[in-house]
C-alpha atoms as a PDB file:
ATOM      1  CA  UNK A   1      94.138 103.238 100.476  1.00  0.00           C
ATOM      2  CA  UNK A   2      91.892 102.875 103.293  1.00  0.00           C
ATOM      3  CA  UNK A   3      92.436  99.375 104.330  1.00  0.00           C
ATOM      4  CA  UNK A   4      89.867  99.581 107.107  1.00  0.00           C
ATOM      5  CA  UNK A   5      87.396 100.026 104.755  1.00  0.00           C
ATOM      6  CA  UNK A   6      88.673  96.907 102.534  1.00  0.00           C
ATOM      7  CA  UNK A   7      89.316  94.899 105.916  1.00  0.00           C
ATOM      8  CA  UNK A   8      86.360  95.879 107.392  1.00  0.00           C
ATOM      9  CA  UNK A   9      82.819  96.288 107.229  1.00  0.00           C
ATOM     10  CA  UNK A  10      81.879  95.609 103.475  1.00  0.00           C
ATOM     11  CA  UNK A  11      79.989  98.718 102.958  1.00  0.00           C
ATOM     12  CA  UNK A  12      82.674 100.988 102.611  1.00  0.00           C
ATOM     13  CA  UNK A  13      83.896  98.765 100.039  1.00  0.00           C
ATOM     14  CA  UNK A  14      82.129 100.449  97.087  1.00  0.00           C
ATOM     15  CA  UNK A  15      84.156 103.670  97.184  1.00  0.00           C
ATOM     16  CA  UNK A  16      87.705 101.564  97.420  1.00  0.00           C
ATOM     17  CA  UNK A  17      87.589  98.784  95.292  1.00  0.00           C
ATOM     18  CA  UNK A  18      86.608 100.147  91.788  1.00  0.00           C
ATOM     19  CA  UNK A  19      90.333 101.954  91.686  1.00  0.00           C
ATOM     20  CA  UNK A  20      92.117  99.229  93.816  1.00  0.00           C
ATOM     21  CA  UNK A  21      94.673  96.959  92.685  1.00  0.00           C
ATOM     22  CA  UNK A  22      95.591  93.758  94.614  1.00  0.00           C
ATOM     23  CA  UNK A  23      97.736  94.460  97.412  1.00  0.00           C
ATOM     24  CA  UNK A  24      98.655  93.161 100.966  1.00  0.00           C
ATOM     25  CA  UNK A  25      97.639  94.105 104.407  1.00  0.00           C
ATOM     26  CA  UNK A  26      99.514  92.391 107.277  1.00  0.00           C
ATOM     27  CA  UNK A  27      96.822  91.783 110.104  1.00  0.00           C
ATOM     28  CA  UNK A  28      98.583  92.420 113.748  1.00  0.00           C
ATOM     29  CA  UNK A  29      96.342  90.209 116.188  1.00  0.00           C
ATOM     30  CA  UNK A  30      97.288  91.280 119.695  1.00  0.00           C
ATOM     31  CA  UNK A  31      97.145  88.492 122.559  1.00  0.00           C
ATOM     32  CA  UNK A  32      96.013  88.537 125.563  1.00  0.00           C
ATOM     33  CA  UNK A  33      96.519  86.609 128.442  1.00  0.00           C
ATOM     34  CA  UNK A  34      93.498  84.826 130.362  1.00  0.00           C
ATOM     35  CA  UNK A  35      93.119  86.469 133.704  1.00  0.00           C
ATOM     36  CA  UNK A  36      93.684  82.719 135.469  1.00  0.00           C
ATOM     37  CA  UNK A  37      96.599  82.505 133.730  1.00  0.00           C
ATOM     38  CA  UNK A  38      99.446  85.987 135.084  1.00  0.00           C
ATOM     39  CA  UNK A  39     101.715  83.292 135.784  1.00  0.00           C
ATOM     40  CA  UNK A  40     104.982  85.137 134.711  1.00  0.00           C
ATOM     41  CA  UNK A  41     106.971  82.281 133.644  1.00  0.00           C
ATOM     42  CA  UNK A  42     103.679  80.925 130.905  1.00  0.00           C
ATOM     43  CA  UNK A  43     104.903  82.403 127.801  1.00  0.00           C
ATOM     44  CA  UNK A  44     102.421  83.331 124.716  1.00  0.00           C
ATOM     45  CA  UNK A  45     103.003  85.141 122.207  1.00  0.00           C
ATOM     46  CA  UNK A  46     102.901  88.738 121.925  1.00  0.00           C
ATOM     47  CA  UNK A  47     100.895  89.469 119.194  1.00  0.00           C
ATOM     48  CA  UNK A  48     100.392  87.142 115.782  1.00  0.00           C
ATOM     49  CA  UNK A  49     100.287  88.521 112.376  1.00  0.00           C
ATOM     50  CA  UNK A  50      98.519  87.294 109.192  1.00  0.00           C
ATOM     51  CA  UNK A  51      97.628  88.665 106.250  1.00  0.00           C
ATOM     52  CA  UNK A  52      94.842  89.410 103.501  1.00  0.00           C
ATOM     53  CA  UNK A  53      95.386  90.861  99.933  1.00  0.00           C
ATOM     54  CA  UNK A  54      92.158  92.193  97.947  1.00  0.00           C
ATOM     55  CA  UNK A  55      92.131  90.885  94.990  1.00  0.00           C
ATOM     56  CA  UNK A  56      91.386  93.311  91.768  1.00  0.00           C
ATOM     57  CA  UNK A  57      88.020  94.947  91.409  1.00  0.00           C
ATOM     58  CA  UNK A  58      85.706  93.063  89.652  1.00  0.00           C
ATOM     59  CA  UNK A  59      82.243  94.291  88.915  1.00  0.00           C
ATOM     60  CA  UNK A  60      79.304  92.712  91.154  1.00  0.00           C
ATOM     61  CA  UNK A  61      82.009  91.943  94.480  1.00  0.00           C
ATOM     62  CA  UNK A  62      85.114  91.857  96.087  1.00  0.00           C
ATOM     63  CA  UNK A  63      87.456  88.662  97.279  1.00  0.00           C
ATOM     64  CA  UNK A  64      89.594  88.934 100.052  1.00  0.00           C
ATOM     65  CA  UNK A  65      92.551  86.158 100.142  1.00  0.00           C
ATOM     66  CA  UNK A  66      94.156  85.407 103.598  1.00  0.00           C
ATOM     67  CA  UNK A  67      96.734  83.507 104.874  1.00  0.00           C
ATOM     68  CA  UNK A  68      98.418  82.314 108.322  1.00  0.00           C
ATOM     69  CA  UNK A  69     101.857  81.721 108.762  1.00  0.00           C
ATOM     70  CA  UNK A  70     102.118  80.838 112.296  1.00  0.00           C
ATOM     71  CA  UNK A  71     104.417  77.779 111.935  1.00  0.00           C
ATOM     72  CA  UNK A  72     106.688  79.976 114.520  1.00  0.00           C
ATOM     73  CA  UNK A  73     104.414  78.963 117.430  1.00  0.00           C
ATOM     74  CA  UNK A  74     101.872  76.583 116.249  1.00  0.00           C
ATOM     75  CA  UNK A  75     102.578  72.903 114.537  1.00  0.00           C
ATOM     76  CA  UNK A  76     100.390  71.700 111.225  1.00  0.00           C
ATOM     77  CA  UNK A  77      96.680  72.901 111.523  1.00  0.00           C
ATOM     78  CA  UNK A  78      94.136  70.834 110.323  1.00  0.00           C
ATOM     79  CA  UNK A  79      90.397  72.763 109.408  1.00  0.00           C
ATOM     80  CA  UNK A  80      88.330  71.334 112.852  1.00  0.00           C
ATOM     81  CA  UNK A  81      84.843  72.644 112.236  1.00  0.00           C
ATOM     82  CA  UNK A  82      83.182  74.624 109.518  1.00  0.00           C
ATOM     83  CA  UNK A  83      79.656  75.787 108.703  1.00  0.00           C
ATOM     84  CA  UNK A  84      78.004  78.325 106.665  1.00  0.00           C
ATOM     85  CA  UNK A  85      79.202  81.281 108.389  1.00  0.00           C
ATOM     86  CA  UNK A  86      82.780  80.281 109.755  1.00  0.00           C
ATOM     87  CA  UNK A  87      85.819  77.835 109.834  1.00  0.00           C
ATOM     88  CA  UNK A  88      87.833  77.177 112.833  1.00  0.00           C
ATOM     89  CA  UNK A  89      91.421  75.588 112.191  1.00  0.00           C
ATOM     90  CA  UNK A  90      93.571  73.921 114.849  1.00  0.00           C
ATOM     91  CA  UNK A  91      96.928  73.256 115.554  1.00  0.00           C
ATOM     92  CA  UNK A  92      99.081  71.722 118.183  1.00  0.00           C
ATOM     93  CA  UNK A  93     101.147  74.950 120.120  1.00  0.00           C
ATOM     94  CA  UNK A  94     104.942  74.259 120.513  1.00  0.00           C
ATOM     95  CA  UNK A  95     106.211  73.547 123.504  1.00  0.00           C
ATOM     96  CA  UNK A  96     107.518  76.571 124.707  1.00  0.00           C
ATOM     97  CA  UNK A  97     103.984  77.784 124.217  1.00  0.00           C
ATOM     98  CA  UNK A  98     101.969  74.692 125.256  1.00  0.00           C
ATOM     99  CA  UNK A  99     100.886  76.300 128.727  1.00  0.00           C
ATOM    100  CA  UNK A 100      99.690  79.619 127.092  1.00  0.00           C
ATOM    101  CA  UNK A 101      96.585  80.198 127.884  1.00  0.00           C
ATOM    102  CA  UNK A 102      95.059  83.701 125.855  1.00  0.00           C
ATOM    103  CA  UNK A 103      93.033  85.037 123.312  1.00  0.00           C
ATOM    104  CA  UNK A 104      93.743  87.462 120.278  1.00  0.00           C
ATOM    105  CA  UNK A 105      91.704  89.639 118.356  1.00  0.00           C
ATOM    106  CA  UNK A 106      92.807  92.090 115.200  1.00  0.00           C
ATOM    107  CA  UNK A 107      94.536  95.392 116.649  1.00  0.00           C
ATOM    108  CA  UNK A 108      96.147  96.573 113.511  1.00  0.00           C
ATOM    109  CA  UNK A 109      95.430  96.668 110.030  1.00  0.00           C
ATOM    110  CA  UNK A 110      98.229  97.728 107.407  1.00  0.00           C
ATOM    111  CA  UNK A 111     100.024  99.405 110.768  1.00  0.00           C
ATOM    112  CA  UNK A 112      97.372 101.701 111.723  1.00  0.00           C
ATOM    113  CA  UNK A 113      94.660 100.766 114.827  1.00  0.00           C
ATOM    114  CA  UNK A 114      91.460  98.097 113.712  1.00  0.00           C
ATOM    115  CA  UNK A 115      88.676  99.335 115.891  1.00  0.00           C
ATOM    116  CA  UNK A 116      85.835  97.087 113.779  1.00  0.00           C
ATOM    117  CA  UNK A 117      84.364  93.824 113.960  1.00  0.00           C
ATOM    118  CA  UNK A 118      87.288  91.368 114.621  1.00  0.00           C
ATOM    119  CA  UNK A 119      86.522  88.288 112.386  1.00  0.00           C
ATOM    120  CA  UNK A 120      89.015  86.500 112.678  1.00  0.00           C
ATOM    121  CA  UNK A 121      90.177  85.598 116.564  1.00  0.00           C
ATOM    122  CA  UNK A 122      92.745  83.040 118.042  1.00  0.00           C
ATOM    123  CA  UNK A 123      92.289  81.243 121.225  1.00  0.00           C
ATOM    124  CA  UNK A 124      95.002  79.545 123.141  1.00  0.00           C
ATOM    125  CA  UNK A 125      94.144  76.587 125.311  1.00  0.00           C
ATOM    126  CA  UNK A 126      94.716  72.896 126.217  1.00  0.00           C
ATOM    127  CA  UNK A 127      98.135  73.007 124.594  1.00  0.00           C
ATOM    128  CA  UNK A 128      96.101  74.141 120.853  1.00  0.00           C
ATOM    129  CA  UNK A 129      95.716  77.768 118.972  1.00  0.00           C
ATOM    130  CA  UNK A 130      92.236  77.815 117.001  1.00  0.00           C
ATOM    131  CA  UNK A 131      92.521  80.180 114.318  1.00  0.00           C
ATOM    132  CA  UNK A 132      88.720  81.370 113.484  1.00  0.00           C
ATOM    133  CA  UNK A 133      87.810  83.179 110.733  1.00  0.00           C
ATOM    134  CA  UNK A 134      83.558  84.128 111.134  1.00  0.00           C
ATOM    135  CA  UNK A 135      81.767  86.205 109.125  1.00  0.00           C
ATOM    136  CA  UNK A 136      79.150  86.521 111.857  1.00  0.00           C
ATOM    137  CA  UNK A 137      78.003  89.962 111.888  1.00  0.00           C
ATOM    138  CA  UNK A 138      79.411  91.007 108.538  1.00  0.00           C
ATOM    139  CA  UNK A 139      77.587  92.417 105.932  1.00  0.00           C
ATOM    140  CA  UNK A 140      78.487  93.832 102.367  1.00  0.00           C
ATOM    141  CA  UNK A 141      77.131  97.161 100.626  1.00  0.00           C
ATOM    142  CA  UNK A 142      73.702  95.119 100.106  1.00  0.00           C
ATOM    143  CA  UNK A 143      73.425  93.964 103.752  1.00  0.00           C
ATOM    144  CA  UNK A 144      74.188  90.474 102.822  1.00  0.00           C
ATOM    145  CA  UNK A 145      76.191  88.364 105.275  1.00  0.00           C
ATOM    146  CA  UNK A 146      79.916  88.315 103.652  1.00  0.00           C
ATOM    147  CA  UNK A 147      80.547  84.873 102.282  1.00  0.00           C
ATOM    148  CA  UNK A 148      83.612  82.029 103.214  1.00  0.00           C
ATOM    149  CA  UNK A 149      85.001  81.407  99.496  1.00  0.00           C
ATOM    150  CA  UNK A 150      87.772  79.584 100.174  1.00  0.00           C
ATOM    151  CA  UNK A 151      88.781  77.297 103.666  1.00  0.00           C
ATOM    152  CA  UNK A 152      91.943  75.024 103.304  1.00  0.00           C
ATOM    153  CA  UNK A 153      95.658  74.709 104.817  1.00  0.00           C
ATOM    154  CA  UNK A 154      98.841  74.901 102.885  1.00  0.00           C
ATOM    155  CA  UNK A 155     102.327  73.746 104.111  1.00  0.00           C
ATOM    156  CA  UNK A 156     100.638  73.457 107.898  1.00  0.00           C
ATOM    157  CA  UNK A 157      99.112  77.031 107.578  1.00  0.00           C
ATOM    158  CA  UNK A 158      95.541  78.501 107.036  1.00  0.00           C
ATOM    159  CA  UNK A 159      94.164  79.945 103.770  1.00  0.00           C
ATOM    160  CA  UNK A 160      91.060  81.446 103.143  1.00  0.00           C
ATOM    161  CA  UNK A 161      88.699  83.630 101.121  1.00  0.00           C
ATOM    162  CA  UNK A 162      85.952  85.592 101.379  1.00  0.00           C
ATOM    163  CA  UNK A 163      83.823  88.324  99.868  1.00  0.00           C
ATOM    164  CA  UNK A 164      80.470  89.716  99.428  1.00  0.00           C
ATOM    165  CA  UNK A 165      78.473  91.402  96.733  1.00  0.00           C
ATOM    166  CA  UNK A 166      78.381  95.389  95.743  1.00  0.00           C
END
């Protein structure tokens, strides 16, 4: 299965989903440091990983369900701002990574190299991680913008659909 397609750009989607059943893609988001901040003993995480499943086919669209377990570095998100288009959750970094100071973007999908749009992003700053999931530039097979189903936390963590028509 071509998880860049499922992951990715919505058009593809057509030619994967009608044979797909749901299964899991772990989501390696590699960090990197701001260039104000080489300070050698500031430690950040190396790279985060969430994950999205597909859900089964169903005719007229596809759901994607994701989820981020980042309780190893980050302390009980809460959703901070939302709109049409994106959510953007925030949580309070733990202390041995409450001076990072990076960004993250997806690298990996399902172990091999993401080179599409990267919707969802992490910033570290001010002693926070914002997790942001934004369907900005996304489109499905009818070059609609992909929709936010679903925007909640669970246990501390952020959950989240979304999907778009084919």
């Amino acid at each position: 299965m071509q998880w860049n397609a499922v992951l990715g750009v919505g058009m593809s989607v057509l030619s994967v989903l009608p044979t797909a059943s749901a299964s899991a893609a772990n989501i390696e988001m590699r960090v990197s440091k701001a260039i104000e901040s080489q300070d050698s003993s500031v430690r950040c995480p190396d790279k985060v990983i969430v994950t999205e499943t597909s859900r089964p086919y169903r005719e007229g669209g596809y759901t994607i369900d994701g989820s981020a377990n980042l309780s190893a570095i980050v302390e009980n998100f809460t959703i901070a701002t939302t709109d049409d288009f994106s959510v953007t959750w925030v949580g309070k970094l733990k202390p041995q990574y409450s001076k990072c100071k990076a960004t993250a973007g997806m690298a990996k999908v399902g172990g091999e190299t993401y080179q599409g749009h990267s919707y969802l992003r992490l910033r570290f700053v001010g002693g926070k991680a914002y997790l942001i999931l934004d369907m900005t530039g996304m489109n499905d097979a009818n070059n609609l913008t992909t929709a936010i189903l679903k925007k909640s936390v669970r246990n501390g963590n952020p959950i989240w659909s979304w999907g778009g028509t084919d």
